[in-house]
C-alpha atoms as a PDB file:
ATOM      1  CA  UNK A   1      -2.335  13.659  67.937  1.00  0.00           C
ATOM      2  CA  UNK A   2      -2.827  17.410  69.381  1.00  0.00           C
ATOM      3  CA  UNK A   3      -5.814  17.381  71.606  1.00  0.00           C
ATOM      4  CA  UNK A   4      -7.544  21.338  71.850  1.00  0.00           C
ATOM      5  CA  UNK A   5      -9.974  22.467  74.136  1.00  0.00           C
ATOM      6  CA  UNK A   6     -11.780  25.868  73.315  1.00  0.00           C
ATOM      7  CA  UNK A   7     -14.329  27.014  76.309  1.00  0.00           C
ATOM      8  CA  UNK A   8     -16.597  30.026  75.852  1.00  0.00           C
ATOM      9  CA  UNK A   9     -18.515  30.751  79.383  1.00  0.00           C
ATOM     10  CA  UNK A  10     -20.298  34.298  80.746  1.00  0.00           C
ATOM     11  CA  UNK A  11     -18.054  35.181  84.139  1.00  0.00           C
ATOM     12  CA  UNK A  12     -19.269  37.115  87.218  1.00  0.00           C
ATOM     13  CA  UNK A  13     -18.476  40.602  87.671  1.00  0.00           C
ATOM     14  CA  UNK A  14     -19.266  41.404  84.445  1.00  0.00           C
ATOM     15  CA  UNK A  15     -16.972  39.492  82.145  1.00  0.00           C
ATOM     16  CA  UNK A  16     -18.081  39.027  78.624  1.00  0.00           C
ATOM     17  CA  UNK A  17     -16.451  35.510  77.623  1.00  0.00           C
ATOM     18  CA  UNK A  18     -13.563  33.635  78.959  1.00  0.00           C
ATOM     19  CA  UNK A  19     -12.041  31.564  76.220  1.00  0.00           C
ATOM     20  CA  UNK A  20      -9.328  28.710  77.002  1.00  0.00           C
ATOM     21  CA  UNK A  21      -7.693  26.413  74.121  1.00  0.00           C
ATOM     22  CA  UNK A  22      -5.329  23.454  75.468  1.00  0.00           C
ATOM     23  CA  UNK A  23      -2.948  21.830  73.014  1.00  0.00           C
ATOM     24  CA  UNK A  24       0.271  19.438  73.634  1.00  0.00           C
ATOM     25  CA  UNK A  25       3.224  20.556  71.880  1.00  0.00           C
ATOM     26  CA  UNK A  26       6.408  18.630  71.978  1.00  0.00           C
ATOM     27  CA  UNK A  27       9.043  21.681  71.723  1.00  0.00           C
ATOM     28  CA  UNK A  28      10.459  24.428  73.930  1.00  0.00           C
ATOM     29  CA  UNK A  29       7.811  27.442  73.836  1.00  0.00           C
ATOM     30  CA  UNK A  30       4.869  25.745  71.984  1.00  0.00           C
ATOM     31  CA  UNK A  31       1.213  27.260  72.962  1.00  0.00           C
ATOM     32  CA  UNK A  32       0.081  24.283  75.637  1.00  0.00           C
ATOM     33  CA  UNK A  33      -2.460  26.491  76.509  1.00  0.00           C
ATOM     34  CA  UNK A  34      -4.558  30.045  75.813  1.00  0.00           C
ATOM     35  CA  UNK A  35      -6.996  31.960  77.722  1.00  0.00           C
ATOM     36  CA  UNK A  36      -8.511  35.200  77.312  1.00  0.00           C
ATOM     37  CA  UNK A  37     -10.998  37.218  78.684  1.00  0.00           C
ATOM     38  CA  UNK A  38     -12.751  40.900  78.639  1.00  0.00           C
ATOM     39  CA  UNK A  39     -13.906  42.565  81.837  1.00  0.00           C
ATOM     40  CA  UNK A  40     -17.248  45.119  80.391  1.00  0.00           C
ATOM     41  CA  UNK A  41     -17.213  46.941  84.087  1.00  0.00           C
ATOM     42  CA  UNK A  42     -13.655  46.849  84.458  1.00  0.00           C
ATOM     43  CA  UNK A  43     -12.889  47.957  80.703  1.00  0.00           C
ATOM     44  CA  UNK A  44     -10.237  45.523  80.581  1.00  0.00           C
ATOM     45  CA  UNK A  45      -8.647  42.354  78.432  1.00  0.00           C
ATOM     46  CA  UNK A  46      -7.176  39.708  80.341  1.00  0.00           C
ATOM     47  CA  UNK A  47      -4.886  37.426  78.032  1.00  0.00           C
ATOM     48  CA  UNK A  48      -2.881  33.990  79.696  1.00  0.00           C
ATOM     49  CA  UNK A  49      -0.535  31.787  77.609  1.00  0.00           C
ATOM     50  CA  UNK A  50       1.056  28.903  78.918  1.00  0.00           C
ATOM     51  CA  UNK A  51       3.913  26.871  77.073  1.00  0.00           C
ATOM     52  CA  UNK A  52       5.729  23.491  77.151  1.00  0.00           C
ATOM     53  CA  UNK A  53       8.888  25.286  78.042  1.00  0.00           C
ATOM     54  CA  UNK A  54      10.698  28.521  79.035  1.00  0.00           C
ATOM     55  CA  UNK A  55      10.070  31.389  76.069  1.00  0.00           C
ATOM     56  CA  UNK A  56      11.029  35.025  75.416  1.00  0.00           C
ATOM     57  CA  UNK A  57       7.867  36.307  75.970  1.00  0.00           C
ATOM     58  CA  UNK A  58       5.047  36.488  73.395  1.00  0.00           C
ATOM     59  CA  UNK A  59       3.259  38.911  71.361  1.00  0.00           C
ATOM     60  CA  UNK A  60      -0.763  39.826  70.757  1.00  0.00           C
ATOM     61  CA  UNK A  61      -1.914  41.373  67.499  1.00  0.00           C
ATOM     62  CA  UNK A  62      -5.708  42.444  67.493  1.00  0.00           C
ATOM     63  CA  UNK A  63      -7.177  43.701  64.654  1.00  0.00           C
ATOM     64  CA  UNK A  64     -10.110  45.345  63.465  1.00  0.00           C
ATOM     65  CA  UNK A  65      -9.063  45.683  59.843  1.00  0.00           C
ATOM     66  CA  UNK A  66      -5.758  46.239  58.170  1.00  0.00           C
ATOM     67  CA  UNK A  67      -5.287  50.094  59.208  1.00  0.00           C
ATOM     68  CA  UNK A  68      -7.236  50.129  62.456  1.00  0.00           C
ATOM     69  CA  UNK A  69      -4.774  47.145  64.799  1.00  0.00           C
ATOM     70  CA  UNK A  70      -2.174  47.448  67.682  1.00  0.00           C
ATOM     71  CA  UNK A  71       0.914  44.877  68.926  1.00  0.00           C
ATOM     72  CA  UNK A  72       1.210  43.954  72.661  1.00  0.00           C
ATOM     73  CA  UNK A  73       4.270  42.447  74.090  1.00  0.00           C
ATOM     74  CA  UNK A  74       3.364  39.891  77.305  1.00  0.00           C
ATOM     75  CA  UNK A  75       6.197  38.913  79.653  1.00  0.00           C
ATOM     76  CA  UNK A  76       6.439  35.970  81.845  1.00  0.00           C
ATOM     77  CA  UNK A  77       4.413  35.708  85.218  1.00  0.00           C
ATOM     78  CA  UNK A  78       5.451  32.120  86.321  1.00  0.00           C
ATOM     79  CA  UNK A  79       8.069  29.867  84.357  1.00  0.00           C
ATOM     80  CA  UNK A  80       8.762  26.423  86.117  1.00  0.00           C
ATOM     81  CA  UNK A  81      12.247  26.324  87.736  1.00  0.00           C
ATOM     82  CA  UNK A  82      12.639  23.314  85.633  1.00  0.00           C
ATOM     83  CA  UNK A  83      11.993  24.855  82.254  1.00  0.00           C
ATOM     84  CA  UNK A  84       8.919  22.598  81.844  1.00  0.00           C
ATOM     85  CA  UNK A  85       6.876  25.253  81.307  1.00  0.00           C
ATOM     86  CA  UNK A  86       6.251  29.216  81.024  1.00  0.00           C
ATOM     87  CA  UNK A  87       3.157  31.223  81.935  1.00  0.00           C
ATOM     88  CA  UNK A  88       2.778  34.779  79.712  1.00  0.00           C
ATOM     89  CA  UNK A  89       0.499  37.544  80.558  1.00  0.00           C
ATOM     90  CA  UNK A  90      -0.518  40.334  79.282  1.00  0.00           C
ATOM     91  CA  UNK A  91      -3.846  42.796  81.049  1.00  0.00           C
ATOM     92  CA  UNK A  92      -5.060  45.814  78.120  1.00  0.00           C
ATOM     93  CA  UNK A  93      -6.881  48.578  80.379  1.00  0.00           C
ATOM     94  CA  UNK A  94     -10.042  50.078  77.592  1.00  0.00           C
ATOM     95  CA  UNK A  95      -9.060  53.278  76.813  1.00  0.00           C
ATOM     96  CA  UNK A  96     -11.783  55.759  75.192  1.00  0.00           C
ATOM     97  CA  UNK A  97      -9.117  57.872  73.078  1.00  0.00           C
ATOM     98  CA  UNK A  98      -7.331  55.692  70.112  1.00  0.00           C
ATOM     99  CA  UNK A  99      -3.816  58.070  70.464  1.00  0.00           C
ATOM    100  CA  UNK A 100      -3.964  56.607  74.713  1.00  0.00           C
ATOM    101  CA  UNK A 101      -3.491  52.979  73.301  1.00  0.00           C
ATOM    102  CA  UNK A 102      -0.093  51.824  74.238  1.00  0.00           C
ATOM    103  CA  UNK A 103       2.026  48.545  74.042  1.00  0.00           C
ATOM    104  CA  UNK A 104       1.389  45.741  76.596  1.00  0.00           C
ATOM    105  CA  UNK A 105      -1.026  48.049  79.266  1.00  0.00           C
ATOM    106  CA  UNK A 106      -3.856  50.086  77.208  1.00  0.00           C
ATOM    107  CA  UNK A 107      -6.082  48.903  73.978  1.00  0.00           C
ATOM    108  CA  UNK A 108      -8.211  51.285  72.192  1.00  0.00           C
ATOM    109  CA  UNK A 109     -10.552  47.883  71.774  1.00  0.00           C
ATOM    110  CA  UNK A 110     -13.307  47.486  73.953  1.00  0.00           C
ATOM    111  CA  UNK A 111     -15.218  44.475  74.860  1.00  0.00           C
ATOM    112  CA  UNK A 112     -17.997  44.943  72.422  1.00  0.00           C
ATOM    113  CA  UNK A 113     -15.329  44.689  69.237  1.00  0.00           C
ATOM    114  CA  UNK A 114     -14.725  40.777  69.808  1.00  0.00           C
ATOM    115  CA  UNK A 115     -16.698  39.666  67.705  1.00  0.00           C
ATOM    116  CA  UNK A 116     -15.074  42.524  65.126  1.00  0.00           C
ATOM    117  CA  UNK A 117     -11.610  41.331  66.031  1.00  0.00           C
ATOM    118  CA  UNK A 118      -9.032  39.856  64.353  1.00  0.00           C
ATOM    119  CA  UNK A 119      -6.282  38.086  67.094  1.00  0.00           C
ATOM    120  CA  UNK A 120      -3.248  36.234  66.588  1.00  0.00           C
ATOM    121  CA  UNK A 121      -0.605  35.394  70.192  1.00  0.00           C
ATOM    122  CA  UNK A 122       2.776  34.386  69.118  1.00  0.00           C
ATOM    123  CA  UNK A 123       5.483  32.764  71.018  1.00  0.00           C
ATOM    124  CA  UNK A 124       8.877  33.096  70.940  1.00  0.00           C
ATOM    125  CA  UNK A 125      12.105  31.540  71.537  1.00  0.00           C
ATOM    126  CA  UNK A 126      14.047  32.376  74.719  1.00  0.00           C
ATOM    127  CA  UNK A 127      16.567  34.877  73.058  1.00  0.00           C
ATOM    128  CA  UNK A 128      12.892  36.553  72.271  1.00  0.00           C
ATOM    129  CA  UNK A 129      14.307  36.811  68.729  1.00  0.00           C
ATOM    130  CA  UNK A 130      12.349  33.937  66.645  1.00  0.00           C
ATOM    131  CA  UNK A 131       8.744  33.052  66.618  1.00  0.00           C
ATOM    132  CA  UNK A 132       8.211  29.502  67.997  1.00  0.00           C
ATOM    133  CA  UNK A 133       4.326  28.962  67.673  1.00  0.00           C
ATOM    134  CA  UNK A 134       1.551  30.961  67.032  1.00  0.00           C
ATOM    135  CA  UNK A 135      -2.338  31.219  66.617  1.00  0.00           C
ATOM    136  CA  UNK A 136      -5.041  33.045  64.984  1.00  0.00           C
ATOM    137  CA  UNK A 137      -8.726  33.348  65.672  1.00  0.00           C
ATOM    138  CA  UNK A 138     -11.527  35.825  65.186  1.00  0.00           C
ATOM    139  CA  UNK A 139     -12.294  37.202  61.967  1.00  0.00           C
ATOM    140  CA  UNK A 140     -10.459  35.716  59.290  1.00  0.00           C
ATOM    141  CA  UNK A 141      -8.136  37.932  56.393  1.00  0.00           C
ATOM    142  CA  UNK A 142      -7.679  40.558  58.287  1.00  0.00           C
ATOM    143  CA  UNK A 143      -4.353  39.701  59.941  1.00  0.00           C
ATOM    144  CA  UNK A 144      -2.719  38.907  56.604  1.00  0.00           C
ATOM    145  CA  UNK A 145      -3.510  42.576  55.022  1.00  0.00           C
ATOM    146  CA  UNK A 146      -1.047  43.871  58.012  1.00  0.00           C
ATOM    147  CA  UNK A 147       2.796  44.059  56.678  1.00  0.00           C
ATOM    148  CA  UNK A 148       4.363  43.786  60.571  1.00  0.00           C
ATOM    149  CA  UNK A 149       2.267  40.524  62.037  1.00  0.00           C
ATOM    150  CA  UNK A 150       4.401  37.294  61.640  1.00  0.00           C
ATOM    151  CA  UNK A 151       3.152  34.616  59.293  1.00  0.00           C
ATOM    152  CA  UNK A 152       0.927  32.361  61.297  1.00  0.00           C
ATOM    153  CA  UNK A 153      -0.474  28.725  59.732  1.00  0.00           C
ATOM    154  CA  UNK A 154      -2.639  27.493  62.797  1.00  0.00           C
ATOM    155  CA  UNK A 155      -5.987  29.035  63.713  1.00  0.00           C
ATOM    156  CA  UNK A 156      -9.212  28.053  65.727  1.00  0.00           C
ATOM    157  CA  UNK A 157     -11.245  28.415  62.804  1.00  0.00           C
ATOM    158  CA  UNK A 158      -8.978  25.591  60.633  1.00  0.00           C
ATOM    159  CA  UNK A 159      -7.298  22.990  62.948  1.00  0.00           C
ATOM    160  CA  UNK A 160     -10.545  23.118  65.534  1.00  0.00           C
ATOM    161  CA  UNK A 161     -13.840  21.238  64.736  1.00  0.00           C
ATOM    162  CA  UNK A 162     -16.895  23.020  67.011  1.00  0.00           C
ATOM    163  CA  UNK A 163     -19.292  21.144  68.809  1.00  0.00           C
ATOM    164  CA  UNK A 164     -22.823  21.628  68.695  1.00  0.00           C
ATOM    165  CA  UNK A 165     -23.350  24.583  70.897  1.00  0.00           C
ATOM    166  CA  UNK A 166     -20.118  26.412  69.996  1.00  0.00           C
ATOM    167  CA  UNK A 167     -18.355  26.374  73.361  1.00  0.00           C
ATOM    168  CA  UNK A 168     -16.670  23.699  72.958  1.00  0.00           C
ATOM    169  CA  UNK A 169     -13.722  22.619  70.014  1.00  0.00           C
ATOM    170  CA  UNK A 170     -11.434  19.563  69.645  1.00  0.00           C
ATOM    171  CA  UNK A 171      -8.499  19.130  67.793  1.00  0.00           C
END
């Protein structure tokens, strides 16, 4: 059985919401675990993806409907020396003009569009070539309009039951 943990919580320095989401996967680049986060005073998205193995890297579609979304690539920042597992990163910097938005270091999406947003972080294999997991949250349909995002089966919103409260989910 895949245990999740989702974990909504207001952060100092003016973060909006850190989210987390824990699962146990069983093969090479499976999501083990996803955090995100948006800075309001810094004007900045923070997104951490750890996986049960070494990967080629991973991908972040955010969406606000299906002509308005951008693709991010994340790299590695720490993969275990024994391929046990991978860390991927990737940090947006806001910016105010939509044409300054640019692949893996600027977002034309600020902190306030969350709740707006569409998401969906993919993993891929080590060759970088075929998706090995993947998962959606935030609004739902959107992602599915867009010709160029992957086809993605898990989300928050299906395979996570939330708690009383909200903050909390378990697979």
């Amino acid at each position: 059985m895949i245990l999740a943990l989702l974990s909504l919580a207001c952060a100092p320095k003016g973060q909006q919401e850190v989210s987390t989401l824990e699962t146990r996967g069983s093969q090479g680049s499976e999501i083990l675990e996803l955090s995100y986060a948006c800075d309001v005073e810094d004007e900045s998205w923070s997104f951490r993806v750890l996986t049960s193995g070494w990967s080629g890297g991973m991908r972040l579609w955010m969406a606000l409907d299906p002509a308005t979304w951008e693709r991010h690539t994340g790299t590695s920042i720490g993969a275990a020396a024994d391929g046990s597992e991978d860390e991927l990163a990737i940090d947006l910097d806001v910016v105010a003009d939509w044409r300054d938005a640019s692949d893996g270091s600027r977002t034309r999406f600020r902190c306030q569009d969350e709740e707006a947003l569409a998401f969906q972080i993919s993993t891929y294999d080590r060759a970088g070539e075929q998706q090995v997991d993947c998962l959606r949250f935030g609004v739902e349909g959107v992602l599915e309009q867009i010709e160029s995002v992957s086809e993605c089966e898990a989300s928050v919103e299906e395979d996570l039951d939330l708690e009383d409260g909200g903050g909390r989910a378990v697979r």
